[in-house]
C-alpha atoms as a PDB file:
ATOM      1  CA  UNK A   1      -8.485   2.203  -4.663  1.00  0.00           C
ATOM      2  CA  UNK A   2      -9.292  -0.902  -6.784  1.00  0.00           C
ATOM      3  CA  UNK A   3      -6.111  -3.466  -6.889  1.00  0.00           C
ATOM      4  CA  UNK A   4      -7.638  -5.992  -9.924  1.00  0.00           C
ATOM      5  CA  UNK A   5      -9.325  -4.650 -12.961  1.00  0.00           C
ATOM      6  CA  UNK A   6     -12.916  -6.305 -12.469  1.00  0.00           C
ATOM      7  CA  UNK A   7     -13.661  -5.660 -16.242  1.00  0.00           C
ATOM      8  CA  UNK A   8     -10.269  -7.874 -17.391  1.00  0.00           C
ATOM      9  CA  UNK A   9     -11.711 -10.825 -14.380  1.00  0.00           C
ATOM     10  CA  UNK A  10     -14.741 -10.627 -15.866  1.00  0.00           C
ATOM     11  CA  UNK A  11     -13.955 -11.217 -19.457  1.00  0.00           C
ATOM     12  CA  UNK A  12     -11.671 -14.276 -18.534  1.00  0.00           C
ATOM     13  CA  UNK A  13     -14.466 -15.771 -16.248  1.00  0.00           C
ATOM     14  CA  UNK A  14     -16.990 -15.482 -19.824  1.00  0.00           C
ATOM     15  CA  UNK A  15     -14.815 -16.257 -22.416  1.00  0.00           C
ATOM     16  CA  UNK A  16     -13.169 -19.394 -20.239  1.00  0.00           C
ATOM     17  CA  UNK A  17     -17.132 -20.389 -19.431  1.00  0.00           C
ATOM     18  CA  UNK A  18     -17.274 -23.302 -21.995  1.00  0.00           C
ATOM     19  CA  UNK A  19     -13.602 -24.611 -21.240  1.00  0.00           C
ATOM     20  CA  UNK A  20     -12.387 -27.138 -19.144  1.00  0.00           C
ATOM     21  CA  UNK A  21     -10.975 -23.890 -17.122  1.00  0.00           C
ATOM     22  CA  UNK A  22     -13.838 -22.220 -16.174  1.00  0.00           C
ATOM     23  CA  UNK A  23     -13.571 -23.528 -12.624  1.00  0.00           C
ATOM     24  CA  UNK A  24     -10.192 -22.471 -12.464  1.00  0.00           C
ATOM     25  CA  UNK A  25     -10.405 -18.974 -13.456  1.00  0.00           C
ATOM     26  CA  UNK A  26     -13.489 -18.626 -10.795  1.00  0.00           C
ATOM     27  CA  UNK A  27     -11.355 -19.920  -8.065  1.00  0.00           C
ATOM     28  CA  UNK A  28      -8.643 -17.384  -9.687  1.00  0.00           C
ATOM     29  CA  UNK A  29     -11.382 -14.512  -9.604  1.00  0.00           C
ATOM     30  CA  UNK A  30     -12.574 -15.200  -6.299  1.00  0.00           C
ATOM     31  CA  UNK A  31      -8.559 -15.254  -4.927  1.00  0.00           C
ATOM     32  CA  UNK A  32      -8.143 -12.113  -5.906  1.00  0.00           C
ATOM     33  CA  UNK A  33     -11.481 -10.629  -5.113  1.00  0.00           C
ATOM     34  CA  UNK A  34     -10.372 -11.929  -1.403  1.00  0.00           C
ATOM     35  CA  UNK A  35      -6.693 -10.060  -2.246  1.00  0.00           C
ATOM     36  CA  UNK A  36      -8.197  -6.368  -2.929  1.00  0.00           C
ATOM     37  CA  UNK A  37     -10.339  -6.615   0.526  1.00  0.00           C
ATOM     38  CA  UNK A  38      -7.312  -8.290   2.392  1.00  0.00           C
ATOM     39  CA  UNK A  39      -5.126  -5.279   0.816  1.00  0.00           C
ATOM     40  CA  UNK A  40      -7.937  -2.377   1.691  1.00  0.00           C
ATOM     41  CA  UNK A  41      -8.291  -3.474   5.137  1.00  0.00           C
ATOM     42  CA  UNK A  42      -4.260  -3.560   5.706  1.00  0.00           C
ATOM     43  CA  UNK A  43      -4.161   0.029   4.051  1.00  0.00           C
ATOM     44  CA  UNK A  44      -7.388   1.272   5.861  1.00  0.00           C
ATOM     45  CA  UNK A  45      -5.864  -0.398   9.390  1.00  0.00           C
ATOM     46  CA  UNK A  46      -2.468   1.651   8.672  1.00  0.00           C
ATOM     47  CA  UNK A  47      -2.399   5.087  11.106  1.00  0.00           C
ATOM     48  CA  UNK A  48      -1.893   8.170  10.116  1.00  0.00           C
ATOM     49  CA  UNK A  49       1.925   9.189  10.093  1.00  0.00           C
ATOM     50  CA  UNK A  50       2.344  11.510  12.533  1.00  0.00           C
ATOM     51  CA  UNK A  51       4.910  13.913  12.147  1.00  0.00           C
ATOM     52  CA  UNK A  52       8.019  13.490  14.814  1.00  0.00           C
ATOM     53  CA  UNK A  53      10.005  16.425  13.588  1.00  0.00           C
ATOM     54  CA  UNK A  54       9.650  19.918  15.216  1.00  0.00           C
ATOM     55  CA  UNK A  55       8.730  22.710  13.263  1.00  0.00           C
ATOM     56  CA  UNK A  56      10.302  25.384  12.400  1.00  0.00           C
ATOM     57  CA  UNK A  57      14.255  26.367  12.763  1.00  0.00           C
ATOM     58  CA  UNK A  58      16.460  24.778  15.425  1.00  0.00           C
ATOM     59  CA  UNK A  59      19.493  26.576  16.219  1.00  0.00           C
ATOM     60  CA  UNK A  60      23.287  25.327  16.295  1.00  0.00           C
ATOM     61  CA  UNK A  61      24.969  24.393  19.305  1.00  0.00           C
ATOM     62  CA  UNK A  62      26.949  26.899  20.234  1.00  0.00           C
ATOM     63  CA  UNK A  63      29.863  24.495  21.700  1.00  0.00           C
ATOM     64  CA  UNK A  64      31.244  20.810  21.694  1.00  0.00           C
ATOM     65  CA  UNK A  65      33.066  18.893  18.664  1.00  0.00           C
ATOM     66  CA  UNK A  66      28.890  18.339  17.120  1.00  0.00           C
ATOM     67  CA  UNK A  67      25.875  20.084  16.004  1.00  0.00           C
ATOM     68  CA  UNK A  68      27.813  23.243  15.379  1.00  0.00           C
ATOM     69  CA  UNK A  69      27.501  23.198  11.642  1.00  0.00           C
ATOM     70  CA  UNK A  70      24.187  20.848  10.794  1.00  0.00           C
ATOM     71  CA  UNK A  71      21.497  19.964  12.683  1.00  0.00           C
ATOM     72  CA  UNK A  72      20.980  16.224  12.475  1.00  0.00           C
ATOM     73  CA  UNK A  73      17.542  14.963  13.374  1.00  0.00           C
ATOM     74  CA  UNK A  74      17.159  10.858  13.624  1.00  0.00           C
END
């Protein structure tokens, strides 16, 4: 998964080579180079959900003032 479009970097860093802001859009560039990997290690560090929910149907109580209609599940 790639968070900054390289190509769109790359063509600021080149066209903004002769301007005064060249050194600003390489510190820009190398920001968000340092972004994506900051974001792909979060997402790569993130386990895998597990599922809490049983399977399958539960039944209805079959007394007291709840779970006689729905099944609720937190």
């Amino acid at each position: 998964m790639q968070l900054t479009s390289a190509s769109l970097v790359t063509q600021a860093a080149t066209s903004a080579a002769d301007s005064p802001q060249a050194a600003a859009v390489l510190v820009l560039r190398k920001a968000l180079q340092w972004q994506q990997q900051s974001a792909q290690a979060l997402l790569q560090a993130v386990p895998p959900a597990i599922p809490t929910a049983p399977t399958g149907a539960l039944p209805l109580a079959s007394e007291g003032p709840l779970g006689t209609r729905l099944n609720v599940m937190a």
